[in-house]
PDB file of N, CA and C in Angstrom:
ATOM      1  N   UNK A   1       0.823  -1.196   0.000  1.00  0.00           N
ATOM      2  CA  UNK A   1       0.000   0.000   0.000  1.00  0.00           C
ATOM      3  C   UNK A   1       0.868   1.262   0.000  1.00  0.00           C
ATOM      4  N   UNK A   2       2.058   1.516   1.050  1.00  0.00           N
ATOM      5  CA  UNK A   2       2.463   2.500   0.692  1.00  0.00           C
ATOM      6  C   UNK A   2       3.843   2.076  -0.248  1.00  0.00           C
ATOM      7  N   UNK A   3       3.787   1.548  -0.879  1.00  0.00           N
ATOM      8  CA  UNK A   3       4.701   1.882  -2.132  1.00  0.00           C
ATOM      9  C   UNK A   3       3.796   2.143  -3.135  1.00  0.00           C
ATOM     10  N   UNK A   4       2.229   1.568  -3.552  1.00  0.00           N
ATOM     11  CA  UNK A   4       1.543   2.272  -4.317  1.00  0.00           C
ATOM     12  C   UNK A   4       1.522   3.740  -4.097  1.00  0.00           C
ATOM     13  N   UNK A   5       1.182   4.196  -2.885  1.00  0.00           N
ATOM     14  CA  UNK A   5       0.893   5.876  -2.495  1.00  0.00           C
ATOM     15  C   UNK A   5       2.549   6.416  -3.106  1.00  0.00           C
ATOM     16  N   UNK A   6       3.586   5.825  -2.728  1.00  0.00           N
ATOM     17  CA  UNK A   6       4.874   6.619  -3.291  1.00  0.00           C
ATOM     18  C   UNK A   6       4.518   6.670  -4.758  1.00  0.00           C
ATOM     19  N   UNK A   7       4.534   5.430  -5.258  1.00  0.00           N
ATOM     20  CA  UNK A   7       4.621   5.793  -6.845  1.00  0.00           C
ATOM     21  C   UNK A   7       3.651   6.572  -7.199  1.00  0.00           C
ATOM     22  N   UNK A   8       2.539   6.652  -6.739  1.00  0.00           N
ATOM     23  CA  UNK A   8       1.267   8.036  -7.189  1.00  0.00           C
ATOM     24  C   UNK A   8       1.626   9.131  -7.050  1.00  0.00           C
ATOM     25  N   UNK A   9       2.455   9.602  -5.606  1.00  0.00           N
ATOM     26  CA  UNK A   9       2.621  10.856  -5.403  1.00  0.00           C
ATOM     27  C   UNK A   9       4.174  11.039  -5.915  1.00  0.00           C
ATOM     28  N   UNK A  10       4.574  10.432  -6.627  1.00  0.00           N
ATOM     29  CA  UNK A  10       5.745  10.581  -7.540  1.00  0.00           C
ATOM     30  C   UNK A  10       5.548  10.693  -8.998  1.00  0.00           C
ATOM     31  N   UNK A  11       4.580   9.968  -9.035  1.00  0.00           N
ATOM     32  CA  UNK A  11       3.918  10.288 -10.480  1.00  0.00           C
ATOM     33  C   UNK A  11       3.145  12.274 -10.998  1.00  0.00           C
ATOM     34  N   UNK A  12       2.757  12.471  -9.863  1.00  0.00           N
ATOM     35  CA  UNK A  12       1.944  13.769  -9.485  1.00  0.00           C
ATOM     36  C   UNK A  12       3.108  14.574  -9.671  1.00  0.00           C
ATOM     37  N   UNK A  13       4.361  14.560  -8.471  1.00  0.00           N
ATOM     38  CA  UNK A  13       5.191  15.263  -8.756  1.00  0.00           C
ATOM     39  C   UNK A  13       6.018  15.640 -10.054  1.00  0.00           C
ATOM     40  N   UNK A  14       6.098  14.898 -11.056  1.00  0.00           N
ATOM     41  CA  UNK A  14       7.369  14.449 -12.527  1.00  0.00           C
ATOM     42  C   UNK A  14       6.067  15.246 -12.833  1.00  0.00           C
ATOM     43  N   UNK A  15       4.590  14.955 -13.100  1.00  0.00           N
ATOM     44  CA  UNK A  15       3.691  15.144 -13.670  1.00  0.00           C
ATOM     45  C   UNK A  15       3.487  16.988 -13.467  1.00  0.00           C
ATOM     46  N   UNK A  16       3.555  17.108 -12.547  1.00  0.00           N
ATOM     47  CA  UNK A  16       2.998  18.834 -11.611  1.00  0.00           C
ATOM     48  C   UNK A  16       4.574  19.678 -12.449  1.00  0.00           C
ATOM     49  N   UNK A  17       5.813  19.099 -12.115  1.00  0.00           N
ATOM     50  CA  UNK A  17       7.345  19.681 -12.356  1.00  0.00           C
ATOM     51  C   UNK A  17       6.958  19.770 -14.162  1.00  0.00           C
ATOM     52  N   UNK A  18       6.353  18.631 -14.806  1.00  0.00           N
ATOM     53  CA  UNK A  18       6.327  19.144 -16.653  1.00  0.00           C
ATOM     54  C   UNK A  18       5.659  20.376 -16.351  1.00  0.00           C
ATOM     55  N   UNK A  19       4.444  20.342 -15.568  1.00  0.00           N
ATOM     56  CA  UNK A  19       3.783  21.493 -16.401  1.00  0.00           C
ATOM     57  C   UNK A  19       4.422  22.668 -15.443  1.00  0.00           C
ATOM     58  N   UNK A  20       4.758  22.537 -14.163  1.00  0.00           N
ATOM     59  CA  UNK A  20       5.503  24.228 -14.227  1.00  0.00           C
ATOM     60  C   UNK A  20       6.793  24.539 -14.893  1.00  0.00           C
ATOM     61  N   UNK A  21       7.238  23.600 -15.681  1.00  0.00           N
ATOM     62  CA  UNK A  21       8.278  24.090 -16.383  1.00  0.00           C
ATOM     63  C   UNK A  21       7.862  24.409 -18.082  1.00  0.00           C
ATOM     64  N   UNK A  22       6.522  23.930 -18.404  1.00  0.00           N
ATOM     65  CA  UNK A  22       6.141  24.301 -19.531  1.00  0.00           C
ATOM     66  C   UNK A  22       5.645  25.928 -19.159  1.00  0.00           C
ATOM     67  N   UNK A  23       5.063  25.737 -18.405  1.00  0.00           N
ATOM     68  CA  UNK A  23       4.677  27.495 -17.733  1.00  0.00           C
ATOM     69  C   UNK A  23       5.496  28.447 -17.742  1.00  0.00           C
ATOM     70  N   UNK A  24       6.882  28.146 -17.338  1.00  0.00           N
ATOM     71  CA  UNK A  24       8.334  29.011 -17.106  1.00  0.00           C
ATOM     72  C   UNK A  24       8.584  28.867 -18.262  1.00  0.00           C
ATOM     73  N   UNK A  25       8.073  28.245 -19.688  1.00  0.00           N
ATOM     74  CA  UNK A  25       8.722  28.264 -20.523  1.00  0.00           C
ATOM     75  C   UNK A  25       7.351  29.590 -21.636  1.00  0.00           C
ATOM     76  N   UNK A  26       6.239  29.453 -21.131  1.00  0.00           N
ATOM     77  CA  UNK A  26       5.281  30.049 -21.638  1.00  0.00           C
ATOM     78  C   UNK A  26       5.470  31.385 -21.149  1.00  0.00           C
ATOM     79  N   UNK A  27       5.629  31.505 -19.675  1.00  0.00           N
ATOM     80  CA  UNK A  27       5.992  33.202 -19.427  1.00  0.00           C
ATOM     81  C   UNK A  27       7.391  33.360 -19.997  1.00  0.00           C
ATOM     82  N   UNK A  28       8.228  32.583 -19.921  1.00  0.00           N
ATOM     83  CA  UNK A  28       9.572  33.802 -20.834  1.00  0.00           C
ATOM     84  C   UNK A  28       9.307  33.703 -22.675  1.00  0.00           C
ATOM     85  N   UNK A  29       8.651  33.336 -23.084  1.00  0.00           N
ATOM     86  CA  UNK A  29       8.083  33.605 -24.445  1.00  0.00           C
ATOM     87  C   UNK A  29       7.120  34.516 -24.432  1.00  0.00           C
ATOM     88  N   UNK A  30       6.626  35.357 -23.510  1.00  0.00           N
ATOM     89  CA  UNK A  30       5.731  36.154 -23.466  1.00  0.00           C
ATOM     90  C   UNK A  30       6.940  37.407 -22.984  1.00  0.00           C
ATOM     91  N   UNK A  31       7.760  36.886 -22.271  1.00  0.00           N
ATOM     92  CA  UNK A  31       8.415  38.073 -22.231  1.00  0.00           C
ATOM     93  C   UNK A  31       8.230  39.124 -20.773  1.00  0.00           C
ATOM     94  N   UNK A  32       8.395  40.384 -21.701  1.00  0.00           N
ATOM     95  CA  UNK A  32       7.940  42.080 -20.850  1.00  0.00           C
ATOM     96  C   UNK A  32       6.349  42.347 -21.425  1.00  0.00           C
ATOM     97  N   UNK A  33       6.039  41.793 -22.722  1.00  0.00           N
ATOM     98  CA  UNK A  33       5.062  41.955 -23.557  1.00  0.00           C
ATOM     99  C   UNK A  33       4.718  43.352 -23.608  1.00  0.00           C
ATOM    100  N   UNK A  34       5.987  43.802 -23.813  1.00  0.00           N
ATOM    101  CA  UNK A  34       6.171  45.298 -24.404  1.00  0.00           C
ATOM    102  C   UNK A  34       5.320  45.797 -25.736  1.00  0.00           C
ATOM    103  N   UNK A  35       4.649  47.125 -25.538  1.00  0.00           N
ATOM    104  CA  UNK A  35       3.684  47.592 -26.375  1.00  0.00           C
ATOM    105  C   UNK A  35       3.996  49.235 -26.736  1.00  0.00           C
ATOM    106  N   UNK A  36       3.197  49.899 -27.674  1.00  0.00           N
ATOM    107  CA  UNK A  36       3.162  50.714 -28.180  1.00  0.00           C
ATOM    108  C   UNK A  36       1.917  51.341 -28.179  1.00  0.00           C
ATOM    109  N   UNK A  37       0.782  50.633 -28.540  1.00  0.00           N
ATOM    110  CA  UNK A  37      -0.394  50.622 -28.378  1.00  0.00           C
ATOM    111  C   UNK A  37      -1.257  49.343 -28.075  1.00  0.00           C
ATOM    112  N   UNK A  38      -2.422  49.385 -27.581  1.00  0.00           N
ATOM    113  CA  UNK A  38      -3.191  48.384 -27.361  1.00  0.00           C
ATOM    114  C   UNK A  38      -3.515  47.646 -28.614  1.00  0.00           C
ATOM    115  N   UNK A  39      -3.457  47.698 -30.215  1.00  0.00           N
ATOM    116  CA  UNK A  39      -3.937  46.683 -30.933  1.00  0.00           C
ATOM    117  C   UNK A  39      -2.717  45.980 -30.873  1.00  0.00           C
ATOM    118  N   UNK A  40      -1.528  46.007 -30.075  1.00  0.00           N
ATOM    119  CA  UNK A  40      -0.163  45.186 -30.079  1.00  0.00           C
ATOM    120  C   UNK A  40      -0.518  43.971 -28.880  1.00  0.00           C
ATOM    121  N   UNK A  41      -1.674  44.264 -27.874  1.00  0.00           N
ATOM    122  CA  UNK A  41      -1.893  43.472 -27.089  1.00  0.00           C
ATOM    123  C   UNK A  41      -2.873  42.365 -27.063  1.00  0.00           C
ATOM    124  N   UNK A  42      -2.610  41.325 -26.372  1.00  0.00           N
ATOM    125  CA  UNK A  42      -3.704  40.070 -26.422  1.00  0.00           C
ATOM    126  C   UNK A  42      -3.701  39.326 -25.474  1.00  0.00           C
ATOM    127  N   UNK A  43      -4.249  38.437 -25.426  1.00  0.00           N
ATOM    128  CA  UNK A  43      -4.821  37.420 -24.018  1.00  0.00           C
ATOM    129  C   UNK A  43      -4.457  35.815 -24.278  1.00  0.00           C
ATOM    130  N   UNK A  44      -4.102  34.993 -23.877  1.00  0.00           N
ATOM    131  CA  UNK A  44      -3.942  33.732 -23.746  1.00  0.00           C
ATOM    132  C   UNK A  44      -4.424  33.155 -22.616  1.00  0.00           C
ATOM    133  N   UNK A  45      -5.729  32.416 -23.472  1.00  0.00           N
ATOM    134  CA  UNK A  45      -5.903  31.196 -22.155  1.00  0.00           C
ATOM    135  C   UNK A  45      -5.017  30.190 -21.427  1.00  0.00           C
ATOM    136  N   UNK A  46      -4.571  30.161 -20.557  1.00  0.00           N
ATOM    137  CA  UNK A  46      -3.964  29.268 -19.536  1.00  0.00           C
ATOM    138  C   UNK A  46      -4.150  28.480 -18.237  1.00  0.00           C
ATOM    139  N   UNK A  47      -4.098  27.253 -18.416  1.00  0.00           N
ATOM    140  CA  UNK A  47      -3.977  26.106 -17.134  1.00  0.00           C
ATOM    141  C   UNK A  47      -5.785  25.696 -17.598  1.00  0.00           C
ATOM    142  N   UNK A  48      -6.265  25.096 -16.663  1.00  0.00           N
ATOM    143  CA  UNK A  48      -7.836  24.264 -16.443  1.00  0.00           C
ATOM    144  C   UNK A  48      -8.027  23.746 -14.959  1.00  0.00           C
ATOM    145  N   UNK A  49      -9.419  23.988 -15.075  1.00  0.00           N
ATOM    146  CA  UNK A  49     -10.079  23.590 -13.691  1.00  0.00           C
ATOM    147  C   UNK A  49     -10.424  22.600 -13.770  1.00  0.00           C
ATOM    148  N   UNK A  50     -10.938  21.732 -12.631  1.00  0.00           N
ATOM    149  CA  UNK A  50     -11.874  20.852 -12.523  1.00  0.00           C
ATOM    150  C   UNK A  50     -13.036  20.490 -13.343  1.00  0.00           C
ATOM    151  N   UNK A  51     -13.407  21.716 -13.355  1.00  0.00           N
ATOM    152  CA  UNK A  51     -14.717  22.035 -13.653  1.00  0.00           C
ATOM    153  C   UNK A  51     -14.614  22.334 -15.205  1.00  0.00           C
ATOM    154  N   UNK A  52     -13.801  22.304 -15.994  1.00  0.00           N
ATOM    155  CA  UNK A  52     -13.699  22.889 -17.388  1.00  0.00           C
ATOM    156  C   UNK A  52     -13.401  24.586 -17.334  1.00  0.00           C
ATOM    157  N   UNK A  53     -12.908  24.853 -18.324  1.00  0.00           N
ATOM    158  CA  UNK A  53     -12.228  26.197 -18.737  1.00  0.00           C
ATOM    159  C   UNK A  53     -10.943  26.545 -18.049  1.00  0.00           C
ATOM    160  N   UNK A  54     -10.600  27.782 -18.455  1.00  0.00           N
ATOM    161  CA  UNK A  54      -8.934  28.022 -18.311  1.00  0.00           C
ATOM    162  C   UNK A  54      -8.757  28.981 -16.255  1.00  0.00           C
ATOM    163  N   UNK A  55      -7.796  28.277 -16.302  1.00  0.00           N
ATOM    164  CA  UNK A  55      -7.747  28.900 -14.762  1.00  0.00           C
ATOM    165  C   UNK A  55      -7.323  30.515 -14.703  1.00  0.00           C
ATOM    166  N   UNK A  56      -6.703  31.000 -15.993  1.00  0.00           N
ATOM    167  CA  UNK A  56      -6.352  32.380 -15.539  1.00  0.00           C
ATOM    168  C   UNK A  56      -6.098  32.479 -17.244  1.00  0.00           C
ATOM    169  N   UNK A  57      -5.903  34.432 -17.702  1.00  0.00           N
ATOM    170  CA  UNK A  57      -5.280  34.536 -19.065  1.00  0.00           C
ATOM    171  C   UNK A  57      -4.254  35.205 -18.713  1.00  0.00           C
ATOM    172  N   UNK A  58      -3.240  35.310 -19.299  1.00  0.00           N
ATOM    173  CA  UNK A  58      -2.070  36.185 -19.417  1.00  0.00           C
ATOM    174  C   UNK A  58      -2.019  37.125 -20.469  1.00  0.00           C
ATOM    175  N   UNK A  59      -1.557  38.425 -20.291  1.00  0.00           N
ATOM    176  CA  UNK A  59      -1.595  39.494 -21.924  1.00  0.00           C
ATOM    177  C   UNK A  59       0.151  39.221 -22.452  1.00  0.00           C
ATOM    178  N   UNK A  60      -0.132  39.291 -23.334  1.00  0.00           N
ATOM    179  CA  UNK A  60       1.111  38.988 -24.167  1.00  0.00           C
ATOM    180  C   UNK A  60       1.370  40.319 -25.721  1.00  0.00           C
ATOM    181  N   UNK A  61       2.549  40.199 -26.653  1.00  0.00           N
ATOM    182  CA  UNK A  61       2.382  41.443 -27.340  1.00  0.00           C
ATOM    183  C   UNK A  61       2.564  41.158 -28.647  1.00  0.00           C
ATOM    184  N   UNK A  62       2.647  41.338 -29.501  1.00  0.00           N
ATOM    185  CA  UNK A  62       2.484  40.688 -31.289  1.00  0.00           C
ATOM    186  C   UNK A  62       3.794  41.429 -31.193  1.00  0.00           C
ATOM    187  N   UNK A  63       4.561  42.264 -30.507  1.00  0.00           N
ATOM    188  CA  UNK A  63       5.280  42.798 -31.218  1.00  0.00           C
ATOM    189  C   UNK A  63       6.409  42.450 -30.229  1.00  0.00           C
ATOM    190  N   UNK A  64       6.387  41.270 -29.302  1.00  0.00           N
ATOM    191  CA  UNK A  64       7.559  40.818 -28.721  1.00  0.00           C
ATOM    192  C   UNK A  64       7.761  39.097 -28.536  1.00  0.00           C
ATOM    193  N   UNK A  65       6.273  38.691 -28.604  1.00  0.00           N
ATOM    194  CA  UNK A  65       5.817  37.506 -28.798  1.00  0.00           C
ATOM    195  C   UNK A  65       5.860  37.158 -29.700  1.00  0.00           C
ATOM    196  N   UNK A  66       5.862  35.180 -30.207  1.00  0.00           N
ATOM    197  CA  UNK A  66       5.585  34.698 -31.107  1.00  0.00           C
ATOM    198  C   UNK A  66       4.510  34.119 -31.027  1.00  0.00           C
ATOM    199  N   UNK A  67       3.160  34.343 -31.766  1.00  0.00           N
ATOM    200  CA  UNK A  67       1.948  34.150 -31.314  1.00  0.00           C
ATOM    201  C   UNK A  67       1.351  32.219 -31.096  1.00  0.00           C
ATOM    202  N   UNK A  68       1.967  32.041 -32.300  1.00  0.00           N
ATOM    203  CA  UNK A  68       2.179  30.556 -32.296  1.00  0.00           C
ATOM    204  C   UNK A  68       2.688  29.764 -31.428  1.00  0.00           C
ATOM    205  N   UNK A  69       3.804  30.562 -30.867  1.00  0.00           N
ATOM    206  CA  UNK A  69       4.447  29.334 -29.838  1.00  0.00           C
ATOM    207  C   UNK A  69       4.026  29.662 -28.621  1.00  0.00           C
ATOM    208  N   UNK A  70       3.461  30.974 -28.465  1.00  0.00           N
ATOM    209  CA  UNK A  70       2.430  31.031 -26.766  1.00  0.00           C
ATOM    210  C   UNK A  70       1.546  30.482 -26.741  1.00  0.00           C
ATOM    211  N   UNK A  71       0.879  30.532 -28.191  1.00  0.00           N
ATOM    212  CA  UNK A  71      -0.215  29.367 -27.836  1.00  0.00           C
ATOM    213  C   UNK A  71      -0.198  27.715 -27.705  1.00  0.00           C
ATOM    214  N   UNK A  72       0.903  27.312 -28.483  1.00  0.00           N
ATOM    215  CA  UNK A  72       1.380  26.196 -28.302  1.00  0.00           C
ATOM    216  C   UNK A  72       1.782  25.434 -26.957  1.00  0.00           C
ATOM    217  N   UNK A  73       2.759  26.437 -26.454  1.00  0.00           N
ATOM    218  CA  UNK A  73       2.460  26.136 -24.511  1.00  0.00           C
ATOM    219  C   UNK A  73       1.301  26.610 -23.972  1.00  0.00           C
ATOM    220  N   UNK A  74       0.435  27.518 -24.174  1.00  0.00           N
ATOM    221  CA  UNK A  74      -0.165  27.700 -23.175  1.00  0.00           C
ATOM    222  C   UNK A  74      -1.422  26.258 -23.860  1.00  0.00           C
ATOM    223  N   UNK A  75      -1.540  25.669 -24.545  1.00  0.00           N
ATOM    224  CA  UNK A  75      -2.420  24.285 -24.840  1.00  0.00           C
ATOM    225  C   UNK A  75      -1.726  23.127 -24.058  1.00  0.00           C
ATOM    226  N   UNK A  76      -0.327  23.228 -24.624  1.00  0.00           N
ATOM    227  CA  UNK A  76       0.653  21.693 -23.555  1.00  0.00           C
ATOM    228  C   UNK A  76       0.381  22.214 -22.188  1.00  0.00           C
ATOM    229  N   UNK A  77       0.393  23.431 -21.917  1.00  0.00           N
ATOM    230  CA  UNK A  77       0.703  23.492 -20.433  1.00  0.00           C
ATOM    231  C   UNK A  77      -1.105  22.901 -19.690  1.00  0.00           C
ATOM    232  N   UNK A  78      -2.082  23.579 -20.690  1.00  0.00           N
ATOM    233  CA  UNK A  78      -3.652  23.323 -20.144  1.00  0.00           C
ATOM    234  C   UNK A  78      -3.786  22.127 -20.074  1.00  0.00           C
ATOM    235  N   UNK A  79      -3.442  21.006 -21.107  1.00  0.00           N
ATOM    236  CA  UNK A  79      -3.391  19.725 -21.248  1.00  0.00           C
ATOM    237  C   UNK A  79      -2.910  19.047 -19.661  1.00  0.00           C
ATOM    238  N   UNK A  80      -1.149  19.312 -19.834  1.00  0.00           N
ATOM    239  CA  UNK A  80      -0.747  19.121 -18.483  1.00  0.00           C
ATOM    240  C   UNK A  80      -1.844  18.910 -17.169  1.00  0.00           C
ATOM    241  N   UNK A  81      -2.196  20.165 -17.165  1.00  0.00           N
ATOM    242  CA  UNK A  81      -2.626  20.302 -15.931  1.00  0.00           C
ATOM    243  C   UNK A  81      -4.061  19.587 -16.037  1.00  0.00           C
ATOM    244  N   UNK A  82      -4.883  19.364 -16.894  1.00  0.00           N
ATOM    245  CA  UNK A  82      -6.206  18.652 -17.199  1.00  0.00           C
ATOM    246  C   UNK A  82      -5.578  16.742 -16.739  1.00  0.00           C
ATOM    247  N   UNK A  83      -4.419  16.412 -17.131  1.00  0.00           N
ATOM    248  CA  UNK A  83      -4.076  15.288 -16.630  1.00  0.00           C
ATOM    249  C   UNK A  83      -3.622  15.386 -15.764  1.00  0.00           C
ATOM    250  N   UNK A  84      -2.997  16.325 -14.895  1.00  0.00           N
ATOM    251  CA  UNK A  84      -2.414  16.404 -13.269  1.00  0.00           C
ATOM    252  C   UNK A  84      -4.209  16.351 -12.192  1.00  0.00           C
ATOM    253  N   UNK A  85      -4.987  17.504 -12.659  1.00  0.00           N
ATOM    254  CA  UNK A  85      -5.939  16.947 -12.125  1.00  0.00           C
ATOM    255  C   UNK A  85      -6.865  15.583 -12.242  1.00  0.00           C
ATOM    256  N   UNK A  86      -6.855  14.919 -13.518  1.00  0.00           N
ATOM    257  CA  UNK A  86      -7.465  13.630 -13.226  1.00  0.00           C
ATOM    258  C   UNK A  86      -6.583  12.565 -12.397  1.00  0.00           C
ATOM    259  N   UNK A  87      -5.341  12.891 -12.313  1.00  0.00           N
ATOM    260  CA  UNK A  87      -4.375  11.868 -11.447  1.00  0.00           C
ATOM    261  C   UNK A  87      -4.922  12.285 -10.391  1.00  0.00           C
ATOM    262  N   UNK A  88      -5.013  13.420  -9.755  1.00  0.00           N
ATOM    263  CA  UNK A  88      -4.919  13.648  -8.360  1.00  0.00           C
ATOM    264  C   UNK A  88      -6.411  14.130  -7.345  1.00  0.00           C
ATOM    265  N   UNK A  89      -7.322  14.231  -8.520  1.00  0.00           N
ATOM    266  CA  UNK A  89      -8.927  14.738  -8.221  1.00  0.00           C
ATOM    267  C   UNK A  89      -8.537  15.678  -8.032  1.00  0.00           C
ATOM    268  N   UNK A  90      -7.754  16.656  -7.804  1.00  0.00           N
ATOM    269  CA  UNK A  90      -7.898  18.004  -7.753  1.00  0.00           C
ATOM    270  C   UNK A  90      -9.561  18.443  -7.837  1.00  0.00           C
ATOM    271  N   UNK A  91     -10.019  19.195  -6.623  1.00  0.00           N
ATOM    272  CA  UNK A  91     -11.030  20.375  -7.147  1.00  0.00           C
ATOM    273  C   UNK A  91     -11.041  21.631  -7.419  1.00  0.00           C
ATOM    274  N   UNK A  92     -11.657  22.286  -8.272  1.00  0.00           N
ATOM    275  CA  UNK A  92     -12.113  23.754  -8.031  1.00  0.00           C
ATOM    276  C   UNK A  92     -12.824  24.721  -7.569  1.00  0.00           C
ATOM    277  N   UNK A  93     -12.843  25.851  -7.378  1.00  0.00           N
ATOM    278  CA  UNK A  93     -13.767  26.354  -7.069  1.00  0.00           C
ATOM    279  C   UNK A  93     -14.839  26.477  -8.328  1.00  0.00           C
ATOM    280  N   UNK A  94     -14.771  26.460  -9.415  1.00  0.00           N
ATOM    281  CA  UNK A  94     -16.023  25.491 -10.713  1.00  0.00           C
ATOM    282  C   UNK A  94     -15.982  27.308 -11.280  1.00  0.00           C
ATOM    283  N   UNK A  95     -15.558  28.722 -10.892  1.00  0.00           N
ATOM    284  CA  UNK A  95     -15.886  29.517 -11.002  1.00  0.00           C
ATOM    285  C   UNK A  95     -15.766  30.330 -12.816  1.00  0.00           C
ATOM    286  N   UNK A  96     -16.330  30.965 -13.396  1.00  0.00           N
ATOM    287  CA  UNK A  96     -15.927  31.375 -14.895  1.00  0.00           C
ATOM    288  C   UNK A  96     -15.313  31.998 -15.255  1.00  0.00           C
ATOM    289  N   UNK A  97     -14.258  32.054 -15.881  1.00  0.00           N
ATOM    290  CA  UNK A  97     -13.454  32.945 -15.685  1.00  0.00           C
ATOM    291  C   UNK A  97     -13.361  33.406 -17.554  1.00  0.00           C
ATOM    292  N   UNK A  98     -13.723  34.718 -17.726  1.00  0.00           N
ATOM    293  CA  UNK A  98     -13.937  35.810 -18.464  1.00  0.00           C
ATOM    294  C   UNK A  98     -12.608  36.371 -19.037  1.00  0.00           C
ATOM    295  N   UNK A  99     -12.258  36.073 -20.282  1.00  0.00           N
ATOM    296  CA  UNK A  99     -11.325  36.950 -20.981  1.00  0.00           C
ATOM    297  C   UNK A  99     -11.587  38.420 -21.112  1.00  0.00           C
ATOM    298  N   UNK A 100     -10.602  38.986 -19.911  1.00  0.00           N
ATOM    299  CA  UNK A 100     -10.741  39.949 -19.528  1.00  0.00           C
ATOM    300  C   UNK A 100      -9.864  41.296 -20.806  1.00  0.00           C
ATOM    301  N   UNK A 101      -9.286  40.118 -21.484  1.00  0.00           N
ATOM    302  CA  UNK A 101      -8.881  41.305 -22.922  1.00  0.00           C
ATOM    303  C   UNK A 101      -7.469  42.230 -22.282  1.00  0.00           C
ATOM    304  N   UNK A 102      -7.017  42.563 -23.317  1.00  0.00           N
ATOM    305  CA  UNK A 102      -5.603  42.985 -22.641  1.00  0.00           C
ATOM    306  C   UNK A 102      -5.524  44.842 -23.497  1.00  0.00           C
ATOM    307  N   UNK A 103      -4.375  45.479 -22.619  1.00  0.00           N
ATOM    308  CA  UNK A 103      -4.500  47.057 -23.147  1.00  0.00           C
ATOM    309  C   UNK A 103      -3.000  47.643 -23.137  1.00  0.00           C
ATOM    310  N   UNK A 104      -2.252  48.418 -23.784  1.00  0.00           N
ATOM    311  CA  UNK A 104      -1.234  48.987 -23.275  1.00  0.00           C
ATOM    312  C   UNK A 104      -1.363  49.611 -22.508  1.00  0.00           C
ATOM    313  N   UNK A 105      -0.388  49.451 -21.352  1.00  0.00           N
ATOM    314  CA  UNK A 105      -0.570  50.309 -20.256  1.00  0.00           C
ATOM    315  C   UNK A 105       0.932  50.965 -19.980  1.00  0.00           C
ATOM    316  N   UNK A 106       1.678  52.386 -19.755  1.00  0.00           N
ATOM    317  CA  UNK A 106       2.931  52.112 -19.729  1.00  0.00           C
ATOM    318  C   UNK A 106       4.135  51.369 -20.324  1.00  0.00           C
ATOM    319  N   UNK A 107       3.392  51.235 -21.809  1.00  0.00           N
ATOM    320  CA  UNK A 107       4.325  50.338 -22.594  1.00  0.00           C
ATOM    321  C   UNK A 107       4.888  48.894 -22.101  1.00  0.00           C
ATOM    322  N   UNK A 108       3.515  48.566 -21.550  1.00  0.00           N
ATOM    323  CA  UNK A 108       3.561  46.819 -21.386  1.00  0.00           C
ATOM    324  C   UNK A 108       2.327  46.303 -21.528  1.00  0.00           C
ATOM    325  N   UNK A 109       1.571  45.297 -22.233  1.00  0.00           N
ATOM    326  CA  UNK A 109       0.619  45.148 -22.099  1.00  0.00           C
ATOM    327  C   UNK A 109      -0.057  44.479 -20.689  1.00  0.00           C
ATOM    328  N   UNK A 110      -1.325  44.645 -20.398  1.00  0.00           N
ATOM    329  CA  UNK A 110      -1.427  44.252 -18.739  1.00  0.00           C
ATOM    330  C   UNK A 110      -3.223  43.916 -19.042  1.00  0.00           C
ATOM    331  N   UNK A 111      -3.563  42.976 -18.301  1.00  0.00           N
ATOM    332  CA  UNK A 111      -4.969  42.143 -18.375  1.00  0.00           C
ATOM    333  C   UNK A 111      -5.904  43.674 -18.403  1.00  0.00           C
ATOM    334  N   UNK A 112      -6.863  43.718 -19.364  1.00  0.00           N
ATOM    335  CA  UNK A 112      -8.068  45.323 -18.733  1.00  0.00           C
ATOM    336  C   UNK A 112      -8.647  44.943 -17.653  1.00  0.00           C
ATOM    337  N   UNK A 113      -8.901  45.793 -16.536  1.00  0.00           N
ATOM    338  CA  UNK A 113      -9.735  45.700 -15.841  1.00  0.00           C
ATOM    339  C   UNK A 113     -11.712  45.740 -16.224  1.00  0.00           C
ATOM    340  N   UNK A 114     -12.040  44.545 -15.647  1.00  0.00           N
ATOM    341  CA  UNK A 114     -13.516  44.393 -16.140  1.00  0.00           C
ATOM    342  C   UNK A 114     -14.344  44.886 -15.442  1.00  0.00           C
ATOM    343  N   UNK A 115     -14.310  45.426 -14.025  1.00  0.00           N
ATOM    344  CA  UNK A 115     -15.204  46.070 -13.188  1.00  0.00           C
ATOM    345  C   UNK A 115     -15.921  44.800 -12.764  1.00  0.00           C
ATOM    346  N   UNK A 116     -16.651  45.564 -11.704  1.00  0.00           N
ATOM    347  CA  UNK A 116     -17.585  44.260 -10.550  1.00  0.00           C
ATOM    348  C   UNK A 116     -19.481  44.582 -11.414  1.00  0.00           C
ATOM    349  N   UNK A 117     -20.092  43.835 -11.460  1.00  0.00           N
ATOM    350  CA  UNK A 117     -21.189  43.891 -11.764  1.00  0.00           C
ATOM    351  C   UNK A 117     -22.411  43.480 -10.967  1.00  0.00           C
ATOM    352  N   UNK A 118     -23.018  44.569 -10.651  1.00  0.00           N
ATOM    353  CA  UNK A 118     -24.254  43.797  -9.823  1.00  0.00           C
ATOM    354  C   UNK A 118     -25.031  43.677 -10.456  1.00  0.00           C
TER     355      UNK A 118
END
């Protein structure tokens, strides 16, 4: 029994270490995501819940980024983590999370703020 529990929670770990190193590999391809103006900025879905959809977006910049290969990790990295949670049941809080769209701000692009809605 507990050499099954080692090899699971060793499996989790090799499994959890791919995807934060696909992540460290998705934020330094994104860079400073240095801008000029806001049509230079954009959003990438990243990671997955329990519950379906992306756990967070990141803004990124057409004009420091390669659009192809952020999206390329940020899919391996969602994948990743869609099989780290079926290994481990992971839950979520199930909550929706809204592409909040990205803007130059200070010559970096940065997530827009969406405001609270009652």
């Amino acid at each position: 029994m507990i050499a099954k529990l080692s090899a699971l929670f060793f499996c989790l770990s090799v499994s959890s270490s791919f995807a934060e190193e696909t992540l460290h590999s998705l934020r330094a391809e994104i860079g400073s995501a240095r801008c000029v103006q806001d049509t230079q900025c954009r959003t990438v879905a990243v990671g997955a819940q329990s519950c379906g959809g992306p756990e967070l977006y990141l803004p990124w910049s057409v004009a420091e980024g390669q659009g192809e290969k952020i999206a390329l990790l940020a899919r391996q990295y969602s994948q990743q983590r869609v099989s780290d949670i079926k290994k481990s049941g992971e839950l979520s809080a199930c909550q929706f999370v809204a592409d909040p769209g990205a803007v130059c701000r200070q010559k970096q692009c940065v997530l827009q703020s969406t405001g609270v809605m009652n």
